[in-house]
PDB file of N, CA and C in Angstrom:
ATOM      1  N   UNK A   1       8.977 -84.752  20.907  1.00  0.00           N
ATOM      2  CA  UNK A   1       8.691 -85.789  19.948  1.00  0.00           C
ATOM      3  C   UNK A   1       8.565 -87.151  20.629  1.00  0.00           C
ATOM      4  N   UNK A   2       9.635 -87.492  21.731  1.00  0.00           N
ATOM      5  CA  UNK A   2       9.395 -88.498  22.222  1.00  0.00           C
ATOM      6  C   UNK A   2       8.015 -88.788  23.048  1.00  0.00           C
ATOM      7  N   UNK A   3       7.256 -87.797  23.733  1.00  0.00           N
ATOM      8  CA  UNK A   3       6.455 -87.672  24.085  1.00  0.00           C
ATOM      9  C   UNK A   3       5.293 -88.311  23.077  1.00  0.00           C
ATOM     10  N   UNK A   4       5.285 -88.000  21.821  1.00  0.00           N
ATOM     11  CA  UNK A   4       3.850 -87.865  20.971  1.00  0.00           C
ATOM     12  C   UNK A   4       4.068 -89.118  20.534  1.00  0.00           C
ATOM     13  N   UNK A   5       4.969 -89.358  20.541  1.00  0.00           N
ATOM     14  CA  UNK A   5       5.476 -90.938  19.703  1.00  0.00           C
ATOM     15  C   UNK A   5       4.967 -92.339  20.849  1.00  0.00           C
ATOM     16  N   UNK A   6       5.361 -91.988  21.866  1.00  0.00           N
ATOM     17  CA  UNK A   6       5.383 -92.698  23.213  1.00  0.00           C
ATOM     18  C   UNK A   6       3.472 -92.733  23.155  1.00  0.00           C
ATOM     19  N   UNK A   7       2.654 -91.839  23.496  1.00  0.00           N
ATOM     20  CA  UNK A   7       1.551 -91.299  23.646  1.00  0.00           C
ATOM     21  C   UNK A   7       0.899 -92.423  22.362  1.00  0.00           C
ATOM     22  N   UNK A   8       1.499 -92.524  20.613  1.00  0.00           N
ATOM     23  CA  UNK A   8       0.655 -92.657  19.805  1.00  0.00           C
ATOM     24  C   UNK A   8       0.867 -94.801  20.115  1.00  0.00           C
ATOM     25  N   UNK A   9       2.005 -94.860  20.197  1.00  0.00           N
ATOM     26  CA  UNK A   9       2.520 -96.582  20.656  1.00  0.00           C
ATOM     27  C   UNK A   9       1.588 -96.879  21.975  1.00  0.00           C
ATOM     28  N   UNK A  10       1.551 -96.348  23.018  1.00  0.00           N
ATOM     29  CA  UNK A  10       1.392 -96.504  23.899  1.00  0.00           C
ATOM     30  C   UNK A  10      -0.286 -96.808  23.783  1.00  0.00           C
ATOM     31  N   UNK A  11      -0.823 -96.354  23.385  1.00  0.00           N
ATOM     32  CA  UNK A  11      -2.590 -95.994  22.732  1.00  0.00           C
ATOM     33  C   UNK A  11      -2.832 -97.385  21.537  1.00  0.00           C
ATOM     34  N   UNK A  12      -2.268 -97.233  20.763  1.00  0.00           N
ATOM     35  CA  UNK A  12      -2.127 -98.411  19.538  1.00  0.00           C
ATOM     36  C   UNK A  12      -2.025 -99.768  20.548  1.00  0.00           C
ATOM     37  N   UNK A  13      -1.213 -99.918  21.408  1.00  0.00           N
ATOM     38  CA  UNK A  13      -0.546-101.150  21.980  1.00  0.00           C
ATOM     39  C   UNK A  13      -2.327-101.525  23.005  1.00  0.00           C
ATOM     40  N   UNK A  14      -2.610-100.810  23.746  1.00  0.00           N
ATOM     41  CA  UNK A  14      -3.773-100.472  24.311  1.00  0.00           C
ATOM     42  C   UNK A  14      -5.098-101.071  23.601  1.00  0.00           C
ATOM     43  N   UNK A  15      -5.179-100.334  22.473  1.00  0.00           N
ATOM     44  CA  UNK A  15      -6.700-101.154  21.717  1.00  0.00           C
ATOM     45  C   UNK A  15      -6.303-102.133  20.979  1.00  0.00           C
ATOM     46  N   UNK A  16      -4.787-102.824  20.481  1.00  0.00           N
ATOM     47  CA  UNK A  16      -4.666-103.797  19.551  1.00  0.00           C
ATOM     48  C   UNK A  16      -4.202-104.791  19.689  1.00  0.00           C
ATOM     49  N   UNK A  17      -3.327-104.769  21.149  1.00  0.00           N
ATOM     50  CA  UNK A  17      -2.526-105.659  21.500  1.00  0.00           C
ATOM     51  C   UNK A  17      -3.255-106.175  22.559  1.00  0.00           C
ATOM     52  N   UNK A  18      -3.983-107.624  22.584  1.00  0.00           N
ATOM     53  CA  UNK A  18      -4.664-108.512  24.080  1.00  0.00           C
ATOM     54  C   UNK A  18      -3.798-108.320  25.274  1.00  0.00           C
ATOM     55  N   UNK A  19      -4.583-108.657  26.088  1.00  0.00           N
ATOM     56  CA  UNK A  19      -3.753-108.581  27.660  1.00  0.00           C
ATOM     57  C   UNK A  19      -2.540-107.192  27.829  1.00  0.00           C
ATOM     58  N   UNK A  20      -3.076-106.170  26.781  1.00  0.00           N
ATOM     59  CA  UNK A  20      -1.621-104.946  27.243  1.00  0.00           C
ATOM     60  C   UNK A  20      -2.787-103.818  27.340  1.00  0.00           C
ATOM     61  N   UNK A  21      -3.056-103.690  28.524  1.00  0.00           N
ATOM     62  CA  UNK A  21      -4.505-102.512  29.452  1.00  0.00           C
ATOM     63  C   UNK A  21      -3.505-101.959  29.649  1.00  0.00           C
ATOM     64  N   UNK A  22      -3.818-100.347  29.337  1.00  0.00           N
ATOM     65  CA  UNK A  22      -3.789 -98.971  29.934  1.00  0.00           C
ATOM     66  C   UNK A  22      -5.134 -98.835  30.907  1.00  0.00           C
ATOM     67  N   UNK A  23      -5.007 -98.024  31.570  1.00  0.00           N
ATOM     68  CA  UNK A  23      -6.023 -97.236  32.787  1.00  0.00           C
ATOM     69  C   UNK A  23      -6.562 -95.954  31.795  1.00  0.00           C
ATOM     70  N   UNK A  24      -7.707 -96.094  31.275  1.00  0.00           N
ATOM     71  CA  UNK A  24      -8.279 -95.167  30.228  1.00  0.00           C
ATOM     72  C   UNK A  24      -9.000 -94.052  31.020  1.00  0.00           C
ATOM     73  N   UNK A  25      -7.961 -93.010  31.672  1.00  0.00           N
ATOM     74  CA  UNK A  25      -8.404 -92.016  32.226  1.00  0.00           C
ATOM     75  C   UNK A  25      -6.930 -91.174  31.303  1.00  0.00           C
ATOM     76  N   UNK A  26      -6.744 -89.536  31.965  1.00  0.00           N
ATOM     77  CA  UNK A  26      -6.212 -88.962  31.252  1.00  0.00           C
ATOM     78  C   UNK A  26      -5.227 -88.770  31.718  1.00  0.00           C
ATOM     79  N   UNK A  27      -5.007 -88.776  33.630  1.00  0.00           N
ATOM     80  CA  UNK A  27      -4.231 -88.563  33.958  1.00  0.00           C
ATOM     81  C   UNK A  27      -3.132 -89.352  34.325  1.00  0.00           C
ATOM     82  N   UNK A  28      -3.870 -90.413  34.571  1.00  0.00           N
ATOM     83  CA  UNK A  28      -2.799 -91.796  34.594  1.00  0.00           C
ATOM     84  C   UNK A  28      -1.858 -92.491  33.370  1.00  0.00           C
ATOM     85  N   UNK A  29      -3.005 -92.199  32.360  1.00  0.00           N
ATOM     86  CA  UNK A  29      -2.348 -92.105  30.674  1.00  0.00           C
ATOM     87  C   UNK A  29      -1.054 -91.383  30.606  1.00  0.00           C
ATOM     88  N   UNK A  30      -0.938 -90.440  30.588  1.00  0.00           N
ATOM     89  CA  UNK A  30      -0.355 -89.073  30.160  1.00  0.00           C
ATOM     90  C   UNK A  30       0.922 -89.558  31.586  1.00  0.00           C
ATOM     91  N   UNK A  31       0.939 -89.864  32.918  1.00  0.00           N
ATOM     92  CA  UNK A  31       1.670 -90.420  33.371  1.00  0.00           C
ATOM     93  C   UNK A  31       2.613 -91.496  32.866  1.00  0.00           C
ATOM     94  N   UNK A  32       2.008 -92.630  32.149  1.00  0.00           N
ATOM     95  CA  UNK A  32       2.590 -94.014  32.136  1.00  0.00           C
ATOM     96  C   UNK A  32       3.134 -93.357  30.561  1.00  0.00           C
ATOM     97  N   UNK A  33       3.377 -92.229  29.801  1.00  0.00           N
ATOM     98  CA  UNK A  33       3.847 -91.841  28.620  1.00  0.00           C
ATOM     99  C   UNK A  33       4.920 -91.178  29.292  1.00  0.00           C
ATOM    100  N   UNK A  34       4.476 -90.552  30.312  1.00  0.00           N
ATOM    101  CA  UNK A  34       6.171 -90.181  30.926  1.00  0.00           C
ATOM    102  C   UNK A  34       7.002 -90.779  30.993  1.00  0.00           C
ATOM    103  N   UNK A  35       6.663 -91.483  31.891  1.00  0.00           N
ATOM    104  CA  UNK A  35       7.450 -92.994  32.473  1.00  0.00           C
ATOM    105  C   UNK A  35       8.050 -93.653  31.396  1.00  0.00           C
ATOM    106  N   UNK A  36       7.165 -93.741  30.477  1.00  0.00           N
ATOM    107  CA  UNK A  36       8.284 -94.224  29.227  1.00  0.00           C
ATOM    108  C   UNK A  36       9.194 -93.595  28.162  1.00  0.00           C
ATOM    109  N   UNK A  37       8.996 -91.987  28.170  1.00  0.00           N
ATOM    110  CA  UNK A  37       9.564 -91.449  27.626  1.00  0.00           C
ATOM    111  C   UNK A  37      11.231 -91.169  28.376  1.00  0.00           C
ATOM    112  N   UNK A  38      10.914 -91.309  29.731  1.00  0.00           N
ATOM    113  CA  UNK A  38      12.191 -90.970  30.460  1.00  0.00           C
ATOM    114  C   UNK A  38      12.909 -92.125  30.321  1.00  0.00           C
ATOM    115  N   UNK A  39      11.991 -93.179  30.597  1.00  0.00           N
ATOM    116  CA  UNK A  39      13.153 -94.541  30.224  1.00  0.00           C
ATOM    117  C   UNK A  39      13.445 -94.737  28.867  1.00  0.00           C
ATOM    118  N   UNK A  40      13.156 -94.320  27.802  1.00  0.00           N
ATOM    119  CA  UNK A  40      13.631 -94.046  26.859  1.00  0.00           C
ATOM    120  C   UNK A  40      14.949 -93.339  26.490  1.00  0.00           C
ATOM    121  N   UNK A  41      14.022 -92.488  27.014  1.00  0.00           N
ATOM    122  CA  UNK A  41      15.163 -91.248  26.920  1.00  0.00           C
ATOM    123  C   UNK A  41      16.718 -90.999  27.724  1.00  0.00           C
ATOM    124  N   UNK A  42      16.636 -91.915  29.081  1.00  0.00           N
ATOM    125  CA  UNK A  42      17.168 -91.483  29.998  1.00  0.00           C
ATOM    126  C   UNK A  42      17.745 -92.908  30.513  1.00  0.00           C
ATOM    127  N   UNK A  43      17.072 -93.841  30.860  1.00  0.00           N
ATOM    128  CA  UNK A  43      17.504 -95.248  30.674  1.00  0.00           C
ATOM    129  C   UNK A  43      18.252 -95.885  29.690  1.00  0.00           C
ATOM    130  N   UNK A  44      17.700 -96.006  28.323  1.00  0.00           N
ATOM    131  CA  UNK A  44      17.912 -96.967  27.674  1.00  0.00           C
ATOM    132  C   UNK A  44      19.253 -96.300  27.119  1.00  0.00           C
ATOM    133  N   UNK A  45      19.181 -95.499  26.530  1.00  0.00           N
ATOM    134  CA  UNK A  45      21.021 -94.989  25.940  1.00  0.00           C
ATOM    135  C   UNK A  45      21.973 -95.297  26.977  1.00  0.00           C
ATOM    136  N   UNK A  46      21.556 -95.293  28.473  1.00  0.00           N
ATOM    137  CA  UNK A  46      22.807 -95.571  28.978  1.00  0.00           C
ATOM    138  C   UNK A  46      22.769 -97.519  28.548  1.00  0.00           C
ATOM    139  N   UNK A  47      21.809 -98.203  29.238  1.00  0.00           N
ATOM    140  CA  UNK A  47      21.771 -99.591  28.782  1.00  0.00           C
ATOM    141  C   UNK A  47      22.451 -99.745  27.270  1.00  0.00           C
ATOM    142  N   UNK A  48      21.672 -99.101  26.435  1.00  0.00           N
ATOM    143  CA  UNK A  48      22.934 -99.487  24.946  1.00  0.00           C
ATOM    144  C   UNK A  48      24.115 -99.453  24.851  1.00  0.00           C
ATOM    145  N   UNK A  49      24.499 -97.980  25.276  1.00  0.00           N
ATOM    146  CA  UNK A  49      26.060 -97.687  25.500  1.00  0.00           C
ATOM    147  C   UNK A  49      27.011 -98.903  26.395  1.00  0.00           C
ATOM    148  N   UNK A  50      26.278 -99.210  27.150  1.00  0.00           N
ATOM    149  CA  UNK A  50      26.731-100.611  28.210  1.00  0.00           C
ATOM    150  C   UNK A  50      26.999-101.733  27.598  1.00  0.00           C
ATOM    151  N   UNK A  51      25.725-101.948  26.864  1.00  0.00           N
ATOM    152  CA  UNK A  51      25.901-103.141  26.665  1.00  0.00           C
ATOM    153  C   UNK A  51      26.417-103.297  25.222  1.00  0.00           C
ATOM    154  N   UNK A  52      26.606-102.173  24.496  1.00  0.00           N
ATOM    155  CA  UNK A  52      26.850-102.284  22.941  1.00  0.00           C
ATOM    156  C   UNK A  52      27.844-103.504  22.289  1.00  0.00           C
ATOM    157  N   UNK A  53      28.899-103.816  23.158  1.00  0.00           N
ATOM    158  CA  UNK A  53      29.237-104.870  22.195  1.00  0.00           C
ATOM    159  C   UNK A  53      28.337-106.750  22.288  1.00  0.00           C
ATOM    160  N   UNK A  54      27.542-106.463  23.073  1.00  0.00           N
ATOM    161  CA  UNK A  54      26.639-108.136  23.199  1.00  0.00           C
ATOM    162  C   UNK A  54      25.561-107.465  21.946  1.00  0.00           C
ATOM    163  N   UNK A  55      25.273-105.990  22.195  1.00  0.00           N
ATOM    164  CA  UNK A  55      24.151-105.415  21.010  1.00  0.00           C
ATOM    165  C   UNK A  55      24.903-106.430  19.582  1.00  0.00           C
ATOM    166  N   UNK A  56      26.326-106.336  19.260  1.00  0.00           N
ATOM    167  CA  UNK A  56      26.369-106.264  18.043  1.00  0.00           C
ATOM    168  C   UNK A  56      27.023-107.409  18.010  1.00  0.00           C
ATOM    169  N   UNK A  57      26.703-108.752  18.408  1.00  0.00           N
ATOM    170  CA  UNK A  57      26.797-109.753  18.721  1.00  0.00           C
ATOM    171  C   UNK A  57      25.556-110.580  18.828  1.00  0.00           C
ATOM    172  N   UNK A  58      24.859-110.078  18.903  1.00  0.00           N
ATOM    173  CA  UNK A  58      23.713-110.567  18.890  1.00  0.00           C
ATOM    174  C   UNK A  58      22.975-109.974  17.817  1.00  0.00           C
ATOM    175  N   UNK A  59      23.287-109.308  16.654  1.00  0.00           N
ATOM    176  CA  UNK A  59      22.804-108.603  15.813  1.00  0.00           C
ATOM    177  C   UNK A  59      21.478-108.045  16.096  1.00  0.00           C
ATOM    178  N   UNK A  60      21.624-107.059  16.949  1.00  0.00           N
ATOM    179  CA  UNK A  60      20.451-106.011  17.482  1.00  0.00           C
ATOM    180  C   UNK A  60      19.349-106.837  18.549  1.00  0.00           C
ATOM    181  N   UNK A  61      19.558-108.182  18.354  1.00  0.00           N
ATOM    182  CA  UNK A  61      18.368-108.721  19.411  1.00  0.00           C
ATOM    183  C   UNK A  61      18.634-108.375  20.804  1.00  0.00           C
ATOM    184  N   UNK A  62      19.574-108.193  21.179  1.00  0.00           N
ATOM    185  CA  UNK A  62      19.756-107.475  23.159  1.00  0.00           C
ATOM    186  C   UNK A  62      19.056-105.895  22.536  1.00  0.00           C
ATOM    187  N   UNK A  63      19.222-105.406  21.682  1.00  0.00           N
ATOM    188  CA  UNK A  63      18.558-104.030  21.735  1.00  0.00           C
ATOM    189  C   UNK A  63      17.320-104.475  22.040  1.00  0.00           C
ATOM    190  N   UNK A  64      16.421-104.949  21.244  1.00  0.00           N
ATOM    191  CA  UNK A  64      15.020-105.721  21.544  1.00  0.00           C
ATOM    192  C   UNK A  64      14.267-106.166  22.457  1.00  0.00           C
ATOM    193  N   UNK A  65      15.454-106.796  23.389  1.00  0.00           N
ATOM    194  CA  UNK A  65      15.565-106.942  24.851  1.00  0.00           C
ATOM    195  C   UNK A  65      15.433-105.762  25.524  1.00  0.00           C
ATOM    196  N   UNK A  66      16.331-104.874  25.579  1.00  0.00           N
ATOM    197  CA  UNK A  66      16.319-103.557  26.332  1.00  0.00           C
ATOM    198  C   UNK A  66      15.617-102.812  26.247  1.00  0.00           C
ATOM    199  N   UNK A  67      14.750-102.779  24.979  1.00  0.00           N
ATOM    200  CA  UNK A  67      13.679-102.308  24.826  1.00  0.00           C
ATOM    201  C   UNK A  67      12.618-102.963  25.626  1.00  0.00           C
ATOM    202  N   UNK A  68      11.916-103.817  25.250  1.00  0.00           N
ATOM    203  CA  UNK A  68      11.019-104.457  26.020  1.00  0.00           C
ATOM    204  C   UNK A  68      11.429-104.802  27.813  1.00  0.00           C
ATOM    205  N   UNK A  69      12.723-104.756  28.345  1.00  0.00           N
ATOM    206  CA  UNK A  69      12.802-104.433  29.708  1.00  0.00           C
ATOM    207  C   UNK A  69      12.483-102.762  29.580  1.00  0.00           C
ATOM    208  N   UNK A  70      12.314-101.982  29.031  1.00  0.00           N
ATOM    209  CA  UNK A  70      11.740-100.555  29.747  1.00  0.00           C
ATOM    210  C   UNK A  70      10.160-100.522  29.700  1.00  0.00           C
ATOM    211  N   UNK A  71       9.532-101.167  29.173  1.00  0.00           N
ATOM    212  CA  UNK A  71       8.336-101.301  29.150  1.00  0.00           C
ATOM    213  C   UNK A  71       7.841-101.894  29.996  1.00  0.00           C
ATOM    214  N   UNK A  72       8.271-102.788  30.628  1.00  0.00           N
ATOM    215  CA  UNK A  72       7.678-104.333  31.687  1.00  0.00           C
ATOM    216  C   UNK A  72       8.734-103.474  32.942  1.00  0.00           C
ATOM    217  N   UNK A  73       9.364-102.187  32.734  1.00  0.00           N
ATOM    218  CA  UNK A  73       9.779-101.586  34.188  1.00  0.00           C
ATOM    219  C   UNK A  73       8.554-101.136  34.105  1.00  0.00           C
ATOM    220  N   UNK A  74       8.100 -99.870  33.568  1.00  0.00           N
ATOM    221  CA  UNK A  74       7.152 -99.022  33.484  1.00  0.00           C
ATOM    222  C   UNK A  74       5.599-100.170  33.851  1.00  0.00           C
ATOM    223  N   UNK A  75       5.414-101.171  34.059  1.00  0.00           N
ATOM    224  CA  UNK A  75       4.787-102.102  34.158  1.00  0.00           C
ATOM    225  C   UNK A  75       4.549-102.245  35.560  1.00  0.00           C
ATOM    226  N   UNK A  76       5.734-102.529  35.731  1.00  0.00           N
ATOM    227  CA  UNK A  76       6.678-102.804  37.319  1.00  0.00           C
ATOM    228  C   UNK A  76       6.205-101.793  38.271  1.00  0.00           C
ATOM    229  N   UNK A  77       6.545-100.602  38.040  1.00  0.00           N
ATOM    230  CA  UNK A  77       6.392 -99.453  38.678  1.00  0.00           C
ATOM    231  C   UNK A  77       5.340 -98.805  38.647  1.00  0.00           C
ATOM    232  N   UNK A  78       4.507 -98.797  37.548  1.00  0.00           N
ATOM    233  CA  UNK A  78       3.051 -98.269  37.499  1.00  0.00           C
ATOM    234  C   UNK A  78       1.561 -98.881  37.782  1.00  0.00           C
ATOM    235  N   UNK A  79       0.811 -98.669  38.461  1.00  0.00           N
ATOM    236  CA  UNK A  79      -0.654 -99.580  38.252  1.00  0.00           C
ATOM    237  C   UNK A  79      -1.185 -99.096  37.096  1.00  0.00           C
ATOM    238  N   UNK A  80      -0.994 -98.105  36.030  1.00  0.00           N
ATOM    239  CA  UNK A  80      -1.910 -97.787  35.417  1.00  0.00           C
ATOM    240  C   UNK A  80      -2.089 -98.693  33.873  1.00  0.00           C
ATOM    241  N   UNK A  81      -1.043 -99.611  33.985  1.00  0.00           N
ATOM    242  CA  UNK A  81      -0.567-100.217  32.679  1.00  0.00           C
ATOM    243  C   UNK A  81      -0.612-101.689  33.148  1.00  0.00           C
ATOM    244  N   UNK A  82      -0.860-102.749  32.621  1.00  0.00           N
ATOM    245  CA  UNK A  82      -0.798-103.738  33.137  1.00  0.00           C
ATOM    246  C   UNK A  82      -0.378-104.573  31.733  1.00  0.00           C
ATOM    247  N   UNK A  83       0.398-105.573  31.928  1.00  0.00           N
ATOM    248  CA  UNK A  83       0.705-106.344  30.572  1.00  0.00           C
ATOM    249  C   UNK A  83       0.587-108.055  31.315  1.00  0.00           C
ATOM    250  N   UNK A  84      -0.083-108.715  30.429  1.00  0.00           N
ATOM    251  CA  UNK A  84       0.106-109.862  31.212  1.00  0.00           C
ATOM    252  C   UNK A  84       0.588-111.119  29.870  1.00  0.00           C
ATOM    253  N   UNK A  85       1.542-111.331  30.971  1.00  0.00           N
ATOM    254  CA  UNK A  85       1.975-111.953  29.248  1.00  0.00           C
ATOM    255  C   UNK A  85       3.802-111.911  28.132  1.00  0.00           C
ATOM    256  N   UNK A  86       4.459-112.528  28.442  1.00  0.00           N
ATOM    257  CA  UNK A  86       4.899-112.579  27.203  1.00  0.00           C
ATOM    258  C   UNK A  86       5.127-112.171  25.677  1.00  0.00           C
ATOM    259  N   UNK A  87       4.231-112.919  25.728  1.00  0.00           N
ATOM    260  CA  UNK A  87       3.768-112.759  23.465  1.00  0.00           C
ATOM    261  C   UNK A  87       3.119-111.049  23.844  1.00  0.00           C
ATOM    262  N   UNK A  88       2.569-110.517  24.634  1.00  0.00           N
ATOM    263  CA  UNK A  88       2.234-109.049  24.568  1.00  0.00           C
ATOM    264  C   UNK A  88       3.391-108.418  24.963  1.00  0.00           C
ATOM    265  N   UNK A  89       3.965-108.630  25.710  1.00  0.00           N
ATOM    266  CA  UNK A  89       5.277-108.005  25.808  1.00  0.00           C
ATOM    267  C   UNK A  89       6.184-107.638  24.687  1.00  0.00           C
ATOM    268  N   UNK A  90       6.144-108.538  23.880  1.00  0.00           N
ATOM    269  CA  UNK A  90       7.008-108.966  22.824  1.00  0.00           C
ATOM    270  C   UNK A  90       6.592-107.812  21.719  1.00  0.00           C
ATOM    271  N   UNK A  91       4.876-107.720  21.494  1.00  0.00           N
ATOM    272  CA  UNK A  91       4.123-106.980  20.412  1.00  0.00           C
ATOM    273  C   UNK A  91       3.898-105.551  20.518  1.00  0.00           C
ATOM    274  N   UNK A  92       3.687-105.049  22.186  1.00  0.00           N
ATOM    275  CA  UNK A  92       4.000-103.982  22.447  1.00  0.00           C
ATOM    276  C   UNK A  92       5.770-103.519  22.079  1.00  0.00           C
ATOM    277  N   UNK A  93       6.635-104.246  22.206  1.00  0.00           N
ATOM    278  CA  UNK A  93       7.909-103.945  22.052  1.00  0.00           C
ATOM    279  C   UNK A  93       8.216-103.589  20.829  1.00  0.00           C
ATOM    280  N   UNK A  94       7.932-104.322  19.768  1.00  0.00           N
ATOM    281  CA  UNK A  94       7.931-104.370  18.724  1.00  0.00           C
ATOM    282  C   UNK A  94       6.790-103.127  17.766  1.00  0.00           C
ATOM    283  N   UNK A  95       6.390-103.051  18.176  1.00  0.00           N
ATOM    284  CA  UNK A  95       5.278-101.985  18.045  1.00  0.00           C
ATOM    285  C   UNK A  95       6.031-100.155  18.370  1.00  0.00           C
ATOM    286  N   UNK A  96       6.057-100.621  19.735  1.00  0.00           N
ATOM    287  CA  UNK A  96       6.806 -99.181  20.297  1.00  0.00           C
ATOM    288  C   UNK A  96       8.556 -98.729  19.799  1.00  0.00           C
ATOM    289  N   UNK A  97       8.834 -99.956  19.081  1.00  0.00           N
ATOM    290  CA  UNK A  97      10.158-100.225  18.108  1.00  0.00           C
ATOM    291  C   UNK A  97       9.849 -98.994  16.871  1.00  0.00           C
ATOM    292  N   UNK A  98       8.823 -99.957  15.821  1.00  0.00           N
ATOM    293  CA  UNK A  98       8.088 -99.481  14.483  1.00  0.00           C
ATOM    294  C   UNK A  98       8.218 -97.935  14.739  1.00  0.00           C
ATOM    295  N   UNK A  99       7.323 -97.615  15.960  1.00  0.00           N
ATOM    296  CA  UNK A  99       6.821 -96.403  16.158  1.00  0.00           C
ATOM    297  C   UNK A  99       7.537 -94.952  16.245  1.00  0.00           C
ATOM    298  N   UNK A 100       8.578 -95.416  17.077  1.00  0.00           N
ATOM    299  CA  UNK A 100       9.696 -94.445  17.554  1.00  0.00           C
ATOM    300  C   UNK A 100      10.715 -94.225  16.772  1.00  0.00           C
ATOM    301  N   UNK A 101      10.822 -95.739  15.541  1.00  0.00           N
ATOM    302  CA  UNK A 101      11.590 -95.237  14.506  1.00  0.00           C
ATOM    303  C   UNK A 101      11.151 -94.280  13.618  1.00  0.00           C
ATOM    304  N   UNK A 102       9.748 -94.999  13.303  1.00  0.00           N
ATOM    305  CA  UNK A 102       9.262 -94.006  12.077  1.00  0.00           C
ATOM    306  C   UNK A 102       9.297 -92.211  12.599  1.00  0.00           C
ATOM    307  N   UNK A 103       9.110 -91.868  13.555  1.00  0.00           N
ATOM    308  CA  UNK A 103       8.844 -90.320  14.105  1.00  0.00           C
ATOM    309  C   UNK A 103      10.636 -90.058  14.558  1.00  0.00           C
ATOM    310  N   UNK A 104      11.881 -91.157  14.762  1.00  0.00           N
ATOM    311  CA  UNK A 104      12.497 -90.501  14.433  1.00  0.00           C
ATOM    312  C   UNK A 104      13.076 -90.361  13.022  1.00  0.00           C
ATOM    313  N   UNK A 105      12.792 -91.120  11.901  1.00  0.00           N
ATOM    314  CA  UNK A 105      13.073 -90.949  10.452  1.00  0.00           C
ATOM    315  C   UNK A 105      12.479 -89.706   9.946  1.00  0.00           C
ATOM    316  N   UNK A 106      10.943 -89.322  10.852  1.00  0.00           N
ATOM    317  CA  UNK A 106      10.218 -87.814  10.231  1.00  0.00           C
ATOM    318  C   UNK A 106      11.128 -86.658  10.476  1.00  0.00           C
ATOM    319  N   UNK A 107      12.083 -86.859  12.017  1.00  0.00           N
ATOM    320  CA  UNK A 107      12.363 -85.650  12.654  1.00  0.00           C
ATOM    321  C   UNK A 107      13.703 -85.232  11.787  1.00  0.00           C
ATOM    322  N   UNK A 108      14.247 -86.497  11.667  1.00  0.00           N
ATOM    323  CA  UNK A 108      15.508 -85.929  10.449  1.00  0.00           C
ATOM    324  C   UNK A 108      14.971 -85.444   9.116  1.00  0.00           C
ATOM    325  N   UNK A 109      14.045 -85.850   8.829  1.00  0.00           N
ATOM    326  CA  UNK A 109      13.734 -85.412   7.307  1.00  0.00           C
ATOM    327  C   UNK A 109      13.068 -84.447   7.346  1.00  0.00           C
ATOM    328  N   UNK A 110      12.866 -83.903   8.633  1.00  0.00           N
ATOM    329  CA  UNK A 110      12.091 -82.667   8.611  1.00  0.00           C
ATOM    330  C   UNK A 110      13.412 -81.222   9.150  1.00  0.00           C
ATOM    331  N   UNK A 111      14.170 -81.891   9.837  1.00  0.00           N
ATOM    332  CA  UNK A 111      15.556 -80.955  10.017  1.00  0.00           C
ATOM    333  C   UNK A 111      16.454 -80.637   8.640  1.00  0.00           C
ATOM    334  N   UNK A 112      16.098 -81.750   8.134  1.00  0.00           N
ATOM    335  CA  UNK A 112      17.060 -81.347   6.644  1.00  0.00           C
ATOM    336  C   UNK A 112      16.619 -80.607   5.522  1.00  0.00           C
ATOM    337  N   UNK A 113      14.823 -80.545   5.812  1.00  0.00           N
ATOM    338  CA  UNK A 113      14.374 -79.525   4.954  1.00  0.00           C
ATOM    339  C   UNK A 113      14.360 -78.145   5.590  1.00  0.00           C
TER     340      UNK A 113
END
């Protein structure tokens, strides 16, 4: 799931968001969805768990933060993604926020049926 979710943000952020280029081939794509699914997946829970009491002190805005630092890593580390910018940083974040909630709100409501 994290995969398809990552894949559908990652694509959206790409044609809608200025200055936030993907490398529109398939294999480099399908790479830079890794890359963010692992830092998702694999990064960021430890970062929350860390940092959880500034999280709830800041009423979720360091989450926001930590979010958008896994994206501008995956940035960091990849040529295939390029973000230039701030205010795109911010919209991709926010975007890949929307996104990952809504597909995980489907996955519970689809376990409970």
């Amino acid at each position: 799931m994290a995969l398809l979710s990552n894949w559908l943000a990652l694509w959206l952020s790409d044609k809608y968001i200025v200055n936030f280029d993907v490398v529109n081939e398939t294999t480099p794509f399908v790479i830079v969805v890794i890359l963010l699914a692992i830092a998702n997946s694999f990064f960021l829970p430890m970062l929350r768990f860390m940092f959880k009491p500034f999280i709830w002190l800041t009423a979720g805005l360091l989450a926001v933060v930590l979010n958008g630092a896994m994206i501008y890593l995956v940035d960091f580390f990849s040529d295939s993604i390029t973000i230039n910018g701030l205010l795109p940083l911010l919209y991709a974040t926010i975007l890949f926020g929307v996104i990952n909630a809504l597909f995980a709100l489907g996955a519970q409501a689809f376990k409970k049926s």
